[in-house]
C-alpha atoms as a PDB file:
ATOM      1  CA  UNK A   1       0.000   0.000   0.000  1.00  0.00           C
ATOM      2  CA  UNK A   2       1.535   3.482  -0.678  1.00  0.00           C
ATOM      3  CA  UNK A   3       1.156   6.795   0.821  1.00  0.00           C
ATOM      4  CA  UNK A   4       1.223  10.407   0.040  1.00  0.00           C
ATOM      5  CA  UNK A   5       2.417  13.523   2.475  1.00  0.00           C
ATOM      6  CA  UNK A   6      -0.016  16.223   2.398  1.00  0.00           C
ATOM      7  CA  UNK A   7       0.749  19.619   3.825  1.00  0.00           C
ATOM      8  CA  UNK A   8      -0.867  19.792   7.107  1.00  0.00           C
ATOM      9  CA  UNK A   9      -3.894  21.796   7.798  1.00  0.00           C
ATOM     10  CA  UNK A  10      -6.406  22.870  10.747  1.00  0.00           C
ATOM     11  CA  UNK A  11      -8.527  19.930  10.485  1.00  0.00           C
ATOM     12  CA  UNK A  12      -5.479  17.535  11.234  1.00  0.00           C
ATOM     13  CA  UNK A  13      -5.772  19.082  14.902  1.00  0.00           C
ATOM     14  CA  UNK A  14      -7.756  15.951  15.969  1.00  0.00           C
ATOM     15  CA  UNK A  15      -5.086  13.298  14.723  1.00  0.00           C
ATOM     16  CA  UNK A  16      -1.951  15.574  16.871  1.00  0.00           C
ATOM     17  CA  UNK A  17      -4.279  15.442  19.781  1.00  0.00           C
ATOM     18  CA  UNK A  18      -4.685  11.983  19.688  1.00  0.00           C
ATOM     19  CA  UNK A  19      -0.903  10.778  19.126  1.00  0.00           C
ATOM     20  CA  UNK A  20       0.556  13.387  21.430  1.00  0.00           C
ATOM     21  CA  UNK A  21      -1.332  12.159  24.378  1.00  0.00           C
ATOM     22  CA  UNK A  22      -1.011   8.673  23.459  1.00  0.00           C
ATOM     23  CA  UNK A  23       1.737   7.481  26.394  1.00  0.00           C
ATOM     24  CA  UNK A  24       2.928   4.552  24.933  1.00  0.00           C
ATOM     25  CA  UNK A  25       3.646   7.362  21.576  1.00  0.00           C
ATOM     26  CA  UNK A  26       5.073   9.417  23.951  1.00  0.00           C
ATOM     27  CA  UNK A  27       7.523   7.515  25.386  1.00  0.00           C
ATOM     28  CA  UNK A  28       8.921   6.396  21.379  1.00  0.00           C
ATOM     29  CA  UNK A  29       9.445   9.942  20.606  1.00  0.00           C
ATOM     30  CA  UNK A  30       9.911  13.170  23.146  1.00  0.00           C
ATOM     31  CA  UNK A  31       8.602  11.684  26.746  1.00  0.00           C
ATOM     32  CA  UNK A  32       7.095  14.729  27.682  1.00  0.00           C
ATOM     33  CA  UNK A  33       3.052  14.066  28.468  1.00  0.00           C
ATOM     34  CA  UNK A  34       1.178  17.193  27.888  1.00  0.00           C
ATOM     35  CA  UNK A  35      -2.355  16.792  29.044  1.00  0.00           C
ATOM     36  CA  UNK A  36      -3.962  19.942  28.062  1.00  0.00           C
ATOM     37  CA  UNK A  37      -6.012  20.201  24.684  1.00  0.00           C
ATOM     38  CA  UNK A  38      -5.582  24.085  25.035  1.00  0.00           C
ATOM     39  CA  UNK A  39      -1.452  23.591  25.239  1.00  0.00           C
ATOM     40  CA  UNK A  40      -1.133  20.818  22.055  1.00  0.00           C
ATOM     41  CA  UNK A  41      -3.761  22.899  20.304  1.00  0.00           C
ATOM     42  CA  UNK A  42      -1.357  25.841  21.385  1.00  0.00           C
ATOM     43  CA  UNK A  43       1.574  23.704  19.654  1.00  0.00           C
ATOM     44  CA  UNK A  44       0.173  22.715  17.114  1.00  0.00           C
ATOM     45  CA  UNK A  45      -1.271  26.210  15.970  1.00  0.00           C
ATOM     46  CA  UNK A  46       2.337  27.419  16.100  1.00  0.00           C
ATOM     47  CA  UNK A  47       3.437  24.598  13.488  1.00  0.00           C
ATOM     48  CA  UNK A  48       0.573  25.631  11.229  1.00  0.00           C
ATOM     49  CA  UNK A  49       2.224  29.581  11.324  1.00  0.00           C
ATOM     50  CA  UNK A  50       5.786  28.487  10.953  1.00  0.00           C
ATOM     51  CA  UNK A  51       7.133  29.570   7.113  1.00  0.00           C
ATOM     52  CA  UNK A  52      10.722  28.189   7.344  1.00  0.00           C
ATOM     53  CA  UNK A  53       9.359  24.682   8.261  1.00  0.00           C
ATOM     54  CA  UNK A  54       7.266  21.927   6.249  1.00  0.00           C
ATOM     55  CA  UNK A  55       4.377  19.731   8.062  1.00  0.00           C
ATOM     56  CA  UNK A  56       2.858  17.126   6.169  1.00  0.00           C
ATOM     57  CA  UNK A  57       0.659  14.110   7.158  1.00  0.00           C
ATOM     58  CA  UNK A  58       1.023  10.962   5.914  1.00  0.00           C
ATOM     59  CA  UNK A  59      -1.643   9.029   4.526  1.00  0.00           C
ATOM     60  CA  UNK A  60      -2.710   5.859   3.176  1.00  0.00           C
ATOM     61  CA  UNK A  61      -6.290   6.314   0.923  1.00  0.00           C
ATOM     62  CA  UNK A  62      -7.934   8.814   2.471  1.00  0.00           C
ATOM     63  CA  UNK A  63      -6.603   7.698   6.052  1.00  0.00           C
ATOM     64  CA  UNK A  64      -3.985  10.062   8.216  1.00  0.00           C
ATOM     65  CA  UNK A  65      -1.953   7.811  10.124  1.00  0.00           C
ATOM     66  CA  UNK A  66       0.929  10.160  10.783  1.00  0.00           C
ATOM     67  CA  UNK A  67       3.050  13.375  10.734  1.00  0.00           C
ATOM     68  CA  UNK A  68       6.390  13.871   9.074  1.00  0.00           C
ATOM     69  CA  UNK A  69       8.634  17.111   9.040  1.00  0.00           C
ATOM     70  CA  UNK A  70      11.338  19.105   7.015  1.00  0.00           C
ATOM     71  CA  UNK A  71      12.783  21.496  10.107  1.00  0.00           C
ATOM     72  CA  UNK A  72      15.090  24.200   9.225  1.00  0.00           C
ATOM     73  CA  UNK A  73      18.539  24.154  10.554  1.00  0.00           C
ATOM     74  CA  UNK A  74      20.421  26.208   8.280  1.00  0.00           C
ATOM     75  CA  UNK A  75      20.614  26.554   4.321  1.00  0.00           C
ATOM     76  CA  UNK A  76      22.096  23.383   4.280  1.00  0.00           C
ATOM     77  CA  UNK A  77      20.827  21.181   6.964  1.00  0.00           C
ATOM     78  CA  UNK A  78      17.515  20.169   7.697  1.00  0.00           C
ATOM     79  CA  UNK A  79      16.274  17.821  10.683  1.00  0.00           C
ATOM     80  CA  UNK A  80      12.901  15.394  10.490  1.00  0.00           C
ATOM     81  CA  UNK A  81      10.830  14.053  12.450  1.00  0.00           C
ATOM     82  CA  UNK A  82       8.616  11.256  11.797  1.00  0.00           C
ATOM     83  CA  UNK A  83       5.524   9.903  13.559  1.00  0.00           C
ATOM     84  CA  UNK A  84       3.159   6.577  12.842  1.00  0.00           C
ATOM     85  CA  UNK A  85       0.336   8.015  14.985  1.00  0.00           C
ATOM     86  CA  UNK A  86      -2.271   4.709  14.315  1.00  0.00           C
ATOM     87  CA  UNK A  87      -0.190   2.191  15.616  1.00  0.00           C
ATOM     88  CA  UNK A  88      -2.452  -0.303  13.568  1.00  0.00           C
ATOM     89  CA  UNK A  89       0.024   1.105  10.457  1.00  0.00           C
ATOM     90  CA  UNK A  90       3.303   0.071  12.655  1.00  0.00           C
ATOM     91  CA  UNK A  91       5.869  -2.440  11.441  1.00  0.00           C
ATOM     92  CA  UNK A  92       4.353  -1.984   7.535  1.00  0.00           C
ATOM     93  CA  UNK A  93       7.137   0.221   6.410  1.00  0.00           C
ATOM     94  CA  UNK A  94       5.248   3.030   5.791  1.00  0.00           C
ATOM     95  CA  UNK A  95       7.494   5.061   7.883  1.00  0.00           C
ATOM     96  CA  UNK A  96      10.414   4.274   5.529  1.00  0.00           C
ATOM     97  CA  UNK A  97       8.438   5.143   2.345  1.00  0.00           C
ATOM     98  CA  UNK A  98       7.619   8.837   3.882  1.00  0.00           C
ATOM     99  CA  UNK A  99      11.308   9.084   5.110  1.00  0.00           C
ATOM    100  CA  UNK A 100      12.372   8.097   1.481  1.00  0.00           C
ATOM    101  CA  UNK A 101       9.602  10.614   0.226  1.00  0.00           C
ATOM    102  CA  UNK A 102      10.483  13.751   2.352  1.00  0.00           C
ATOM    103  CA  UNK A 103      14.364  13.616   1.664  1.00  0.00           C
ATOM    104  CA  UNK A 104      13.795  13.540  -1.635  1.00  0.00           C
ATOM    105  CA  UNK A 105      11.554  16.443  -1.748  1.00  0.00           C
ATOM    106  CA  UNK A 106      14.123  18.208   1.033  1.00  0.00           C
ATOM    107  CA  UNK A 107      17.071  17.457  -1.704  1.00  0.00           C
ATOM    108  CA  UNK A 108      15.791  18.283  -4.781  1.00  0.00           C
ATOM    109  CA  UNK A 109      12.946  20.729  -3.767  1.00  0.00           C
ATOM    110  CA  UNK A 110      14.515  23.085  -1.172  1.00  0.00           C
ATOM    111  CA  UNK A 111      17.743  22.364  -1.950  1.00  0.00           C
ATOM    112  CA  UNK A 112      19.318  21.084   1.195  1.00  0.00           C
ATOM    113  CA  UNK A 113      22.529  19.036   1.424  1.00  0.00           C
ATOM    114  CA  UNK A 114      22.138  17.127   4.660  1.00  0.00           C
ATOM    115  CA  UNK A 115      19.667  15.848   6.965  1.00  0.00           C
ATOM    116  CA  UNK A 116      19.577  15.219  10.555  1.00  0.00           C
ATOM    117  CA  UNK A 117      17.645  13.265  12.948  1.00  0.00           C
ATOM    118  CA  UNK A 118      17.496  12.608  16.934  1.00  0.00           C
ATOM    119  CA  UNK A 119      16.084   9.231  17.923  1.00  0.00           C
ATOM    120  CA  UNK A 120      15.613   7.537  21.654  1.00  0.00           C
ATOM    121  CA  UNK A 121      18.532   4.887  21.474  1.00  0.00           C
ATOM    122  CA  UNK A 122      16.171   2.047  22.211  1.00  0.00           C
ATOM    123  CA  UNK A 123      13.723   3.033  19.892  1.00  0.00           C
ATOM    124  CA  UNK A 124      15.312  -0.130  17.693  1.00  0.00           C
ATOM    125  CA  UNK A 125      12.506  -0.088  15.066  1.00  0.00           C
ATOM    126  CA  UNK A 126      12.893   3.871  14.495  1.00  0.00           C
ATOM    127  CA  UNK A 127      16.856   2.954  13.975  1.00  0.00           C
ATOM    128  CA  UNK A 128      16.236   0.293  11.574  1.00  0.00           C
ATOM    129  CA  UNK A 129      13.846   2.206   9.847  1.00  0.00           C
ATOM    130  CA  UNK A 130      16.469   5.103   9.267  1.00  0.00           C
ATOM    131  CA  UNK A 131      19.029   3.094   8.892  1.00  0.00           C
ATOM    132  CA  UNK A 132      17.421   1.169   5.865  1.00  0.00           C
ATOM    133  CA  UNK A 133      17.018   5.028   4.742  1.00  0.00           C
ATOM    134  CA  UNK A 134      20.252   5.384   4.365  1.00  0.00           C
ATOM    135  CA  UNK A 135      20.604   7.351   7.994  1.00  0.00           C
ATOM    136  CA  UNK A 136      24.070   6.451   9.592  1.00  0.00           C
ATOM    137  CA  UNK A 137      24.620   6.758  13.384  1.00  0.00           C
ATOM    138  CA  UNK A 138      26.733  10.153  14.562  1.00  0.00           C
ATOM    139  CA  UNK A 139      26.742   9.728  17.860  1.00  0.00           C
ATOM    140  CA  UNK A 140      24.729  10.561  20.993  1.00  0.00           C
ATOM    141  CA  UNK A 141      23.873  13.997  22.221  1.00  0.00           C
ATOM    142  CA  UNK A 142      23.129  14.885  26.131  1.00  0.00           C
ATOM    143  CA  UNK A 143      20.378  16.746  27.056  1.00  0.00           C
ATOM    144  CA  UNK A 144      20.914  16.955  30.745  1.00  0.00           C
ATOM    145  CA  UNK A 145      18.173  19.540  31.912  1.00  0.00           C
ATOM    146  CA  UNK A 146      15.690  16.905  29.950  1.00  0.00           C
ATOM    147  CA  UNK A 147      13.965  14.477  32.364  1.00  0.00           C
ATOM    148  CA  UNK A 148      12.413  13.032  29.861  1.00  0.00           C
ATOM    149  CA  UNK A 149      14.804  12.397  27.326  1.00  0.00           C
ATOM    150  CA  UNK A 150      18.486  12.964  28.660  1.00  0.00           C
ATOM    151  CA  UNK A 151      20.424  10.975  25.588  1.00  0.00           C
ATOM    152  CA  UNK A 152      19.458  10.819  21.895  1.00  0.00           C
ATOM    153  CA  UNK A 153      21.535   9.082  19.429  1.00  0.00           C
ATOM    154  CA  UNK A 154      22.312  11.367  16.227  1.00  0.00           C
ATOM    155  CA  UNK A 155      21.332  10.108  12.958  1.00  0.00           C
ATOM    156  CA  UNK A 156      22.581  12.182   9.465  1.00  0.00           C
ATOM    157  CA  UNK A 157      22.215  11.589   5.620  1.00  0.00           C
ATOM    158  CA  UNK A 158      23.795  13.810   3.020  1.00  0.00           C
ATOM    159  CA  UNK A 159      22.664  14.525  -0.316  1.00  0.00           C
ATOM    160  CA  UNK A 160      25.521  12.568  -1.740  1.00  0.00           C
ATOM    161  CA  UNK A 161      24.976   9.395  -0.223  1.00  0.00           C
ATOM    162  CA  UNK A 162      21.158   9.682  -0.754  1.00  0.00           C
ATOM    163  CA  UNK A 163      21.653   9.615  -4.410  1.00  0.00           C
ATOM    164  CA  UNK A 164      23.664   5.992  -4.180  1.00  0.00           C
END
């Protein structure tokens, strides 16, 4: 089954409010458990205004099952960030084939060189996921004021090995 990434819009509200209180969701990606509808609707409002960065969903027919991102670093360097959100869609790849999807568009759309990623470093399936996206390990970065995430291992991809 394939998928298409669609620019994200107002209505997706309900899907972000679902995955980002979703615990088990939580603790694959950023640990911190925000309760509030008013403070995720907050967030995701913000995303909606942002110019320099690109939100799309991911979707399979006319379902959304999840959230992908091109985040500006610098003219060069982008980091992404990937979410299955209906965990009835895990462990089918489609993670991979929106990875594959938003480099390319990040490459040869907006012209970056590089992209970047920060994944918990026993969130195995995430890794392999990357990994078989041509992502290669760079290390682990501390994040020591972060209860809920203190260590993330570092994840890059440049443009030249992309195109192998």
């Amino acid at each position: 089954m394939s998928i298409k990434l669609q620019k994200i819009k107002k209505s997706d509200l309900k899907y972000f409010l679902k995955w980002w209180k979703d615990k088990e969701i939580i603790k694959l990606t950023s640990g911190f458990y925000e309760k509030s509808d008013k403070v995720l609707a907050g967030y995701f409002q913000e995303i909606l205004k942002n110019t320099k960065d690109h939100h799309y969903s991911i979707q399979t027919g006319v379902k959304v099952i999840g959230h992908i991102a091109i985040i500006r670093k610098n003219k060069n360097t982008f980091e992404t960030q990937v979410v299955i959100g209906e965990k009835k869609y895990w462990g089918k790849g489609f993670g991979s084939q929106a990875i594959k999807m938003i480099i390319k568009t990040a490459f040869k759309k907006f012209g970056y060189k590089k992209a970047y990623l920060e994944v918990r470093p026993d969130n195995i399936r995430a890794i392999s996921a990357y990994e078989s996206c041509g992502f290669v390990r760079n290390g682990f970065k501390r994040y020591p004021k972060n209860k809920y995430q203190p260590i993330v291992l570092k994840m890059v991809l440049s443009k030249n090995n992309s195109e192998r």
